[in-house]
N, C-alpha and C. Protein backbone atom coordinates (compact mmCIF):
# COMPACT_ATOMS: atom_id res chain seq x y z
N UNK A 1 6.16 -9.75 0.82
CA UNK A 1 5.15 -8.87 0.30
C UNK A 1 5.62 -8.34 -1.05
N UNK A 2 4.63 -8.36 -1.74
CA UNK A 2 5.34 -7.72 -3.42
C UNK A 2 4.40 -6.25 -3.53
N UNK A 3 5.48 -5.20 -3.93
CA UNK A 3 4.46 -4.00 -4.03
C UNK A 3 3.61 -4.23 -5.35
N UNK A 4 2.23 -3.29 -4.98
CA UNK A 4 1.26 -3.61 -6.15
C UNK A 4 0.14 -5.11 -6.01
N UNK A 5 0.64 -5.57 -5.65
CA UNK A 5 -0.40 -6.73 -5.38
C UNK A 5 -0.28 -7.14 -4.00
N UNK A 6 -1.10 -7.98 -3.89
CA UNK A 6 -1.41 -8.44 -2.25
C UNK A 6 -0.39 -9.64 -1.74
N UNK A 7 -0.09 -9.70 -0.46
CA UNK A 7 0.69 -10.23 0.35
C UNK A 7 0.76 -11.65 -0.37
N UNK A 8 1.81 -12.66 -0.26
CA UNK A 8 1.73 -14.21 -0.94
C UNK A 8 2.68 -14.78 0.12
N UNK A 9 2.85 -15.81 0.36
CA UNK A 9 3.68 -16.40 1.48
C UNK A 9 4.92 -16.61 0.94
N UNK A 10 5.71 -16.51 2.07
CA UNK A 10 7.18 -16.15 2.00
C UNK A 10 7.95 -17.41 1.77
N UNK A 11 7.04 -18.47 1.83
CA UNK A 11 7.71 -20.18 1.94
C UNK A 11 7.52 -20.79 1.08
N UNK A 12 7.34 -19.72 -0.64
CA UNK A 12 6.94 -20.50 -1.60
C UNK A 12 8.64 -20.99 -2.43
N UNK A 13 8.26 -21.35 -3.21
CA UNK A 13 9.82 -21.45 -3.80
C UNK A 13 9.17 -20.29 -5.38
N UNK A 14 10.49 -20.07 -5.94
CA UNK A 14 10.57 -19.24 -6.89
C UNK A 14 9.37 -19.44 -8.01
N UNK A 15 9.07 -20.69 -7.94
CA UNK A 15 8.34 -20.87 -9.25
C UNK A 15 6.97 -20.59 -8.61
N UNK A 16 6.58 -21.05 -7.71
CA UNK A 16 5.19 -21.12 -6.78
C UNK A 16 5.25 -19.71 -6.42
N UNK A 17 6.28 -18.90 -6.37
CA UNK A 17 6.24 -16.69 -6.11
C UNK A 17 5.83 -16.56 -7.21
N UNK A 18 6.20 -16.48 -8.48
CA UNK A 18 5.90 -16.13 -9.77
C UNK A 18 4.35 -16.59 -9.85
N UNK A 19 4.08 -18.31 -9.81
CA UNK A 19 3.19 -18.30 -10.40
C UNK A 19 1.83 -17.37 -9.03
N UNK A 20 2.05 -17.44 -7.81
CA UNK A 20 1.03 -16.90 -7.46
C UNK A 20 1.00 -15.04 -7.42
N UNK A 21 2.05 -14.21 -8.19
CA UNK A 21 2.05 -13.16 -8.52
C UNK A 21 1.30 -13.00 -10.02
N UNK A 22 1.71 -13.83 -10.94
CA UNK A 22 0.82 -14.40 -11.68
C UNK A 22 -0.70 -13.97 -11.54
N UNK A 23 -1.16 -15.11 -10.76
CA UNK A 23 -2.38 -15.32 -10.16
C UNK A 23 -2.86 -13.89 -9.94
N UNK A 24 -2.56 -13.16 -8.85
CA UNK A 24 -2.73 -12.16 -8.47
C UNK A 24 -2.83 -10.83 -9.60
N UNK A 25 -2.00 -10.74 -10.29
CA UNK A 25 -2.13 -9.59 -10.97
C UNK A 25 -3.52 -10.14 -12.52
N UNK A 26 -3.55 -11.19 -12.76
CA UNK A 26 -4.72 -11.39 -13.21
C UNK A 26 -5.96 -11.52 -12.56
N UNK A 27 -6.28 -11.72 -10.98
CA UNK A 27 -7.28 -11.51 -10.07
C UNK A 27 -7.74 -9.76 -10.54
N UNK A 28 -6.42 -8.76 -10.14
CA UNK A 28 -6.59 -7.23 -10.34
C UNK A 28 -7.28 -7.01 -12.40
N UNK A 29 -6.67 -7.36 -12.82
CA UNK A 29 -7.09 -7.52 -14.03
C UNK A 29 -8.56 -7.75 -14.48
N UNK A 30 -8.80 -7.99 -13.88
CA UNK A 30 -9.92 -9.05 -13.71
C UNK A 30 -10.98 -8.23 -12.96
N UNK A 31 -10.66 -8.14 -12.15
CA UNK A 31 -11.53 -7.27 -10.70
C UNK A 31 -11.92 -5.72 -11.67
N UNK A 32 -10.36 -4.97 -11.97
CA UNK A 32 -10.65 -3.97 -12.02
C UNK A 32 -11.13 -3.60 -13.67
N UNK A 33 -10.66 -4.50 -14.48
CA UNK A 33 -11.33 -3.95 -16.00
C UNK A 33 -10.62 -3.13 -16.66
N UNK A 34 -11.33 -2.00 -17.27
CA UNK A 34 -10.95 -0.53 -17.84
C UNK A 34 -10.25 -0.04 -16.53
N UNK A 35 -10.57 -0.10 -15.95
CA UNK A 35 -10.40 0.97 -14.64
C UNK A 35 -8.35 0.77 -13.80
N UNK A 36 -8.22 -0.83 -14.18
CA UNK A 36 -6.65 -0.61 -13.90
C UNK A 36 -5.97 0.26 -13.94
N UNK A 37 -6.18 0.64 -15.17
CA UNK A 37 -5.64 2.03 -15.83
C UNK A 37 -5.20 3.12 -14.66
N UNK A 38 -6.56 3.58 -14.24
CA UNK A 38 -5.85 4.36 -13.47
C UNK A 38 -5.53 3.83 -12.12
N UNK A 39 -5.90 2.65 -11.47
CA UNK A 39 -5.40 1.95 -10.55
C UNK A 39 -3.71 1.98 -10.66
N UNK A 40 -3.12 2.09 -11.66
CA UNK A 40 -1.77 1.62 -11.54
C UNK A 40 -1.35 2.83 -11.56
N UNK A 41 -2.11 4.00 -12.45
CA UNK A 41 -1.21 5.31 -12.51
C UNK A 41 -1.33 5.78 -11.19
N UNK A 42 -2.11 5.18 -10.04
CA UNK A 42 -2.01 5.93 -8.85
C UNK A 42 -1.01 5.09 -8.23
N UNK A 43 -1.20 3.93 -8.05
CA UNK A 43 -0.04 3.26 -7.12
C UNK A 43 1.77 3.64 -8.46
N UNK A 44 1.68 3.98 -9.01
CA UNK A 44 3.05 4.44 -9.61
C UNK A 44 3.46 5.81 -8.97
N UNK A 45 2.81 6.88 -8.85
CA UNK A 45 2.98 7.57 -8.30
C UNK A 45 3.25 7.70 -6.79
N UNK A 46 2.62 6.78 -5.92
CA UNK A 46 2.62 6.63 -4.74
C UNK A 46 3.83 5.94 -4.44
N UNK A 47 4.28 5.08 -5.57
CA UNK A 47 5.38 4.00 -5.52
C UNK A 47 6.78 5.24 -5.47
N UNK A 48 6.52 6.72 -6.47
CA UNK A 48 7.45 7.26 -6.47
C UNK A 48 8.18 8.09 -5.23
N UNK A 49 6.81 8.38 -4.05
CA UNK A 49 7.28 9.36 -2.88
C UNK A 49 7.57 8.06 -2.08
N UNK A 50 7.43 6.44 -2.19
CA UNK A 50 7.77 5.44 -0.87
C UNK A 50 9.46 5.44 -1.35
N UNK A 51 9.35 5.39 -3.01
CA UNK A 51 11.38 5.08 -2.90
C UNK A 51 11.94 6.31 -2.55
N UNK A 52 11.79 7.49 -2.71
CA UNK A 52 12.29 9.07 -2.25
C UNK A 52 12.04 8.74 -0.79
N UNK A 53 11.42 8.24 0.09
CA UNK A 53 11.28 8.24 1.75
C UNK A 53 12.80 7.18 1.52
N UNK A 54 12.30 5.66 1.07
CA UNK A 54 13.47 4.27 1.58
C UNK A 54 14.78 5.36 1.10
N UNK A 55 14.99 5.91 0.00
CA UNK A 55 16.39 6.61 0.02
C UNK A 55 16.57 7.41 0.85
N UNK A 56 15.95 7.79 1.50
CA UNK A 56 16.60 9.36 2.14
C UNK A 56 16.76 8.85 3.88
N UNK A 57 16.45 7.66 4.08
CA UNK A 57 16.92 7.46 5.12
C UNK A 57 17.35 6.13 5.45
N UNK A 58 17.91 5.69 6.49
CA UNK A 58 18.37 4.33 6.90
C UNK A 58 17.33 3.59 7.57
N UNK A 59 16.46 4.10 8.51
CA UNK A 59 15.91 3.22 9.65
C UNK A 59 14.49 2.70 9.12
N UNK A 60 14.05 2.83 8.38
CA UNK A 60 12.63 2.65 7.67
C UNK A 60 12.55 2.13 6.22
N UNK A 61 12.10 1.24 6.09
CA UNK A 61 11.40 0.76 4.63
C UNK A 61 9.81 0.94 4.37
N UNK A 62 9.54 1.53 3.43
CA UNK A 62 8.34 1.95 2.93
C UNK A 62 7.83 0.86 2.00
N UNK A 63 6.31 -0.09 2.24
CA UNK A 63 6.07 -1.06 1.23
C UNK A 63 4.53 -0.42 0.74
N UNK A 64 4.44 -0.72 -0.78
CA UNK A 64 3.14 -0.52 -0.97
C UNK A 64 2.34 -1.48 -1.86
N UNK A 65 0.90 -1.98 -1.30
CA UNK A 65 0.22 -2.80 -1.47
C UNK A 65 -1.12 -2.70 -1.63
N UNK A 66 -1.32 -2.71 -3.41
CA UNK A 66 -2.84 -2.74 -3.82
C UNK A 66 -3.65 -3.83 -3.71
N UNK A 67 -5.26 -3.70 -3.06
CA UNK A 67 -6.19 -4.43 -3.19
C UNK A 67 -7.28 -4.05 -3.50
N UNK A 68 -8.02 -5.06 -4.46
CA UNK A 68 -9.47 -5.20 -4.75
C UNK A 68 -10.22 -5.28 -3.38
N UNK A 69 -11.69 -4.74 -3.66
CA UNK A 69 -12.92 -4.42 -2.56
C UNK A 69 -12.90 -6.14 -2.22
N UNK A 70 -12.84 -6.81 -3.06
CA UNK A 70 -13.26 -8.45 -2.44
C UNK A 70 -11.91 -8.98 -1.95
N UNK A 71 -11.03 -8.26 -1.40
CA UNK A 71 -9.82 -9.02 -0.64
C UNK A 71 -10.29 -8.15 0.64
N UNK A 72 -10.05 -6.83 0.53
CA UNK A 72 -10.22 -5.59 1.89
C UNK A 72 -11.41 -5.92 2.52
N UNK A 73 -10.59 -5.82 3.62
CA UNK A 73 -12.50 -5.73 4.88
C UNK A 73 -12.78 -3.97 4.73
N UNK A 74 -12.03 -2.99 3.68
CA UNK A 74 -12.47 -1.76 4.04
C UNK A 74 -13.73 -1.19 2.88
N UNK A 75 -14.16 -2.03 2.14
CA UNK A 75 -14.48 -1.86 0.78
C UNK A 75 -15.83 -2.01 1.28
N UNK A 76 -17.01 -0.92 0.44
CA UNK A 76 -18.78 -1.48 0.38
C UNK A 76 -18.72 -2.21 -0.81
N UNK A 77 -19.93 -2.91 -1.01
CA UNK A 77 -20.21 -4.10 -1.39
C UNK A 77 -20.85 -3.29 -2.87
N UNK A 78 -21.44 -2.04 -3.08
CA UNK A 78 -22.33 -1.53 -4.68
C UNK A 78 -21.25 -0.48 -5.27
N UNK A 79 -19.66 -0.98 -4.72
CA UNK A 79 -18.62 0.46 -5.48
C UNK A 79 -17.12 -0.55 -5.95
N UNK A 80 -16.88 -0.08 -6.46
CA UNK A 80 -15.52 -0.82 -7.45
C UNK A 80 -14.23 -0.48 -6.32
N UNK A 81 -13.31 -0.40 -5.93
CA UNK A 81 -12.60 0.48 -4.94
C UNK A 81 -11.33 -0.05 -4.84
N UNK A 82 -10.41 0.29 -5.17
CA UNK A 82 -9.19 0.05 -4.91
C UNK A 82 -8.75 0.49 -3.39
N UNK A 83 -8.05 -0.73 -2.60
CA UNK A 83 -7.48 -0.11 -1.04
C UNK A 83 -5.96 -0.14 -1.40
N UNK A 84 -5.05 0.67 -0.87
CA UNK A 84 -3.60 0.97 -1.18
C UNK A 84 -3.36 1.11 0.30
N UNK A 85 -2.57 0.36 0.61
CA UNK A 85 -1.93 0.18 2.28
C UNK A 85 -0.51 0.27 1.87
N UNK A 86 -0.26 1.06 2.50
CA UNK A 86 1.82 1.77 2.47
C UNK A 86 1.86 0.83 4.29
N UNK A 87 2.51 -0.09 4.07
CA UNK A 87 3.41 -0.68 4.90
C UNK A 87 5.05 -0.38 5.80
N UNK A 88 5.41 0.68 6.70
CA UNK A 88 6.35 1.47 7.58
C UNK A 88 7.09 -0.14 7.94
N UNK A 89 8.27 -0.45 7.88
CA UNK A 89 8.84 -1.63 8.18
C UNK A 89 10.62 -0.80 8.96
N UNK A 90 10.43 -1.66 10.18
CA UNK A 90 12.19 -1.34 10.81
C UNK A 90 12.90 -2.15 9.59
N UNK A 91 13.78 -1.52 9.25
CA UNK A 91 14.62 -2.14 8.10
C UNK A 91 15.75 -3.37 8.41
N UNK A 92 15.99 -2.97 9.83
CA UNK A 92 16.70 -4.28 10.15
C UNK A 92 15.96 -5.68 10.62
N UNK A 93 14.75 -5.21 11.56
CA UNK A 93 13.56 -6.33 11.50
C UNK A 93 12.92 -6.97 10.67
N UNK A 94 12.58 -6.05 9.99
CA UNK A 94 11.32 -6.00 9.07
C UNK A 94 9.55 -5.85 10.00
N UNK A 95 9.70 -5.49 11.05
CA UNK A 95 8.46 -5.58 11.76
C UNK A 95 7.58 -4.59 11.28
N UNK A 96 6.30 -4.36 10.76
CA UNK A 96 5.55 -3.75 10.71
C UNK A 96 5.43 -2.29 11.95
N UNK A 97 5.51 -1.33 11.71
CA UNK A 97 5.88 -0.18 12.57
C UNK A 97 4.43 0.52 12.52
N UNK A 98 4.31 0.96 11.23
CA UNK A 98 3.07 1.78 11.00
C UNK A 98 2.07 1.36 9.72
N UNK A 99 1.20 1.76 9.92
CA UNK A 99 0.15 1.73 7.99
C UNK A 99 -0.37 3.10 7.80
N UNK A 100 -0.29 3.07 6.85
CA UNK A 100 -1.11 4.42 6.15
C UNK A 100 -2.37 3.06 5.41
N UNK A 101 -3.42 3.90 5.26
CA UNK A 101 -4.80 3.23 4.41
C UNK A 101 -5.06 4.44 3.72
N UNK A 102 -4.95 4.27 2.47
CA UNK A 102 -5.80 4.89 1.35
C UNK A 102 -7.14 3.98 0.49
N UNK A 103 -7.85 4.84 0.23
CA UNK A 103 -9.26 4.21 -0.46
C UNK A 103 -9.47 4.70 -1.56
N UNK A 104 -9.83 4.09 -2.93
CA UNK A 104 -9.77 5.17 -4.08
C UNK A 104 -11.43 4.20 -4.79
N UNK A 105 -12.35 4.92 -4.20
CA UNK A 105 -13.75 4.70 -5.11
C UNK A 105 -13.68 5.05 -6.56
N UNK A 106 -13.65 3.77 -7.40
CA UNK A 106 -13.60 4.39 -8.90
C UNK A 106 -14.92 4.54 -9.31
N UNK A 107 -16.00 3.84 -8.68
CA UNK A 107 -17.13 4.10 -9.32
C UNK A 107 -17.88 5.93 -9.02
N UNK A 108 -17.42 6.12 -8.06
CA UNK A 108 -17.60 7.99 -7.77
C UNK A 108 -16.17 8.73 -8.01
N UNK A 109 -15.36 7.99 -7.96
CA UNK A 109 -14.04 9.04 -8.01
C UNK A 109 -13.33 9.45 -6.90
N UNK A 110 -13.51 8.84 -5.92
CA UNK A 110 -13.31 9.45 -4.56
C UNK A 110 -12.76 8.79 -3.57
N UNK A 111 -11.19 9.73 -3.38
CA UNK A 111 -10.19 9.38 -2.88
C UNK A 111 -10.02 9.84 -1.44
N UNK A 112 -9.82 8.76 -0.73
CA UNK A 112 -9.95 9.11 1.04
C UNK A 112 -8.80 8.61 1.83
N UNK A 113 -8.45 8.99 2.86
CA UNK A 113 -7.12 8.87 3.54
C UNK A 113 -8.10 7.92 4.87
N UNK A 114 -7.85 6.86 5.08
CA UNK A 114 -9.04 6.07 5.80
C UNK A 114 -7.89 6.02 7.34
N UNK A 115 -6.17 5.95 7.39
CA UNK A 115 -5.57 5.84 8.52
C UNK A 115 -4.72 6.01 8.40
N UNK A 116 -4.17 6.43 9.53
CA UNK A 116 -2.33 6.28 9.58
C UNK A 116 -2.27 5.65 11.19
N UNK A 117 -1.49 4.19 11.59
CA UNK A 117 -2.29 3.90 12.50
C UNK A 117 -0.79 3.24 13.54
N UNK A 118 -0.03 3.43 14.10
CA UNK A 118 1.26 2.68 14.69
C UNK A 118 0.53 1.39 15.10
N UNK A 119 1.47 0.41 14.62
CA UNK A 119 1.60 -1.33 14.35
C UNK A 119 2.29 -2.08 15.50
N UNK A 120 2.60 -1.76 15.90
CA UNK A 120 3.91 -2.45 16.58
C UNK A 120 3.35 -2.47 17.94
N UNK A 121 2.88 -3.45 18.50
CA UNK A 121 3.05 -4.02 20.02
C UNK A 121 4.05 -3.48 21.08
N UNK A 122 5.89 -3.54 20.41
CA UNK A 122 6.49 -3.76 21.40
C UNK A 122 7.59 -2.20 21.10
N UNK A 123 7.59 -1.59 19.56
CA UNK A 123 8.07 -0.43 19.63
C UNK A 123 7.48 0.81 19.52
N UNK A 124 7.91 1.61 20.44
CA UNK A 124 7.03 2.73 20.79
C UNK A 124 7.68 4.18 20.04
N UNK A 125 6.89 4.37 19.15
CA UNK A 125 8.14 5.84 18.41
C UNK A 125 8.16 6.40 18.87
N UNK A 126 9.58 7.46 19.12
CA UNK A 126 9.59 8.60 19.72
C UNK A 126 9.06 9.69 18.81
N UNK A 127 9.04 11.18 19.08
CA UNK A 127 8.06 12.42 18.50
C UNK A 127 8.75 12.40 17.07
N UNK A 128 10.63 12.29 17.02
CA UNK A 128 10.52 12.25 15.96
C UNK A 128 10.31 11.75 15.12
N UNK A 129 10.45 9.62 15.51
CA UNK A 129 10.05 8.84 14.40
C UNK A 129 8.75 9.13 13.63
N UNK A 130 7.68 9.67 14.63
CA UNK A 130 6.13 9.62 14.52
C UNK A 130 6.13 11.20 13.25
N UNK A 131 6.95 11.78 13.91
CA UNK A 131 7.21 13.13 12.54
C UNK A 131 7.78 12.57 11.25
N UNK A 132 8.46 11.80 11.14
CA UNK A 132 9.06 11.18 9.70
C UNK A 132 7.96 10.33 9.20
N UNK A 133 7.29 9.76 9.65
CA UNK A 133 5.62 8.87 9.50
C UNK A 133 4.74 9.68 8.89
N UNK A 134 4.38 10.58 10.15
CA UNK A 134 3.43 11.24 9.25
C UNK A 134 3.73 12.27 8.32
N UNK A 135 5.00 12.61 7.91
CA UNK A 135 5.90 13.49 7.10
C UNK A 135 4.87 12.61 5.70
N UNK A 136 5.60 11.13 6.03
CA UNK A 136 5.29 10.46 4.63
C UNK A 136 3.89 9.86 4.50
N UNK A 137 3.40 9.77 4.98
CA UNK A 137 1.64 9.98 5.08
C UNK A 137 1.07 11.26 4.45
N UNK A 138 1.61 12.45 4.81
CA UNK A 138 1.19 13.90 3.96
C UNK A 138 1.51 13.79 2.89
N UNK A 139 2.70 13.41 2.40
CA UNK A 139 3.09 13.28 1.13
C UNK A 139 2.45 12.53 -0.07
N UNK A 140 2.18 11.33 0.56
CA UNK A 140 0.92 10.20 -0.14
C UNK A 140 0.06 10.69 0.13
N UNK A 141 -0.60 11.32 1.08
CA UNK A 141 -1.84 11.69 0.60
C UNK A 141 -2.41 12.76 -0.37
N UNK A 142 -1.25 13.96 -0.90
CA UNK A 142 -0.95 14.79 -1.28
C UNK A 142 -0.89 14.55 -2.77
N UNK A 143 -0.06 13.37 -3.30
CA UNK A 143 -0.17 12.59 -4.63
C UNK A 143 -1.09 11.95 -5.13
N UNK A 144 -1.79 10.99 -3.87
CA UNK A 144 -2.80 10.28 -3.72
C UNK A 144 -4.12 11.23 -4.59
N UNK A 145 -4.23 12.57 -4.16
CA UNK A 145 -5.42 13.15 -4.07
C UNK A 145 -5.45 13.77 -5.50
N UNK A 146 -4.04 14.44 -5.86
CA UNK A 146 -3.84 15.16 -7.28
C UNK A 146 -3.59 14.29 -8.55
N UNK A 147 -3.46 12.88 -7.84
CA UNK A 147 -3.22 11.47 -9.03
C UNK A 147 -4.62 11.40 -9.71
């Protein structure tokens, strides 16, 4: 997964990563117009409270991943909309643990906290993992909203 753009497969070789990051950040380019602009000043900011979470602890990696309305199943079809999914990963697995979903309507302006949702089939957090989660869920949404 590369933060900022959308998921690409892990079985590419170096040149086939590049070129389909490539690809991708001219898809956003593309999609979003004028409006990147602030598409990126929000995922920069958001990018700043996921590395302050990955430092401050061992057991969790924080990933974050922008998409256009025509990749997301969360997007209406008459609004421009950036989706930002923060990805909770066990750091020694890498298994998907939790998601946060943010929604940022550029054509109204309007920024929504759509989930925070536990991922994982087979691990069950205890009160405090689920407190360090949604610790960092308040926090993004908190930047999210004043970005």
């Amino acid at each position: 997964m590369v933060s900022g753009v959308a998921e690409v497969d892990e079985d590419l070789t170096p040149r086939e990563m590049n070129e389909a990051i490539a690809n991708l950040k001219q898809h956003l380019r593309e999609y979003f117009g004028d409006d990147l602009r602030r598409v990126n000043e929000v995922r920069f900011k958001l990018t700043r409270v996921l590395k302050e979470f990955n430092r401050g602890q061992g057991r969790w990696l924080a990933r974050l991943e922008v998409q256009p309305c025509d990749i997301s199943f969360l997007c209406k079809e008459d609004s421009k909309t950036a989706s930002y999914e923060v990805w909770v990963l066990d750091r020694k697995t890498e298994d998907v643990i939790a998601k946060i979903y943010l929604d940022y309507d550029l054509t109204r302006d309007v920024r929504r906290l759509l989930g925070v949702h536990e991922s994982s089939d087979y691990y069950v957090l205890t009160f405090n993992e689920a407190l360090d989660i949604l610790n960092l869920a308040v926090k993004l949404i908190h930047v999210f909203t004043q970005a």
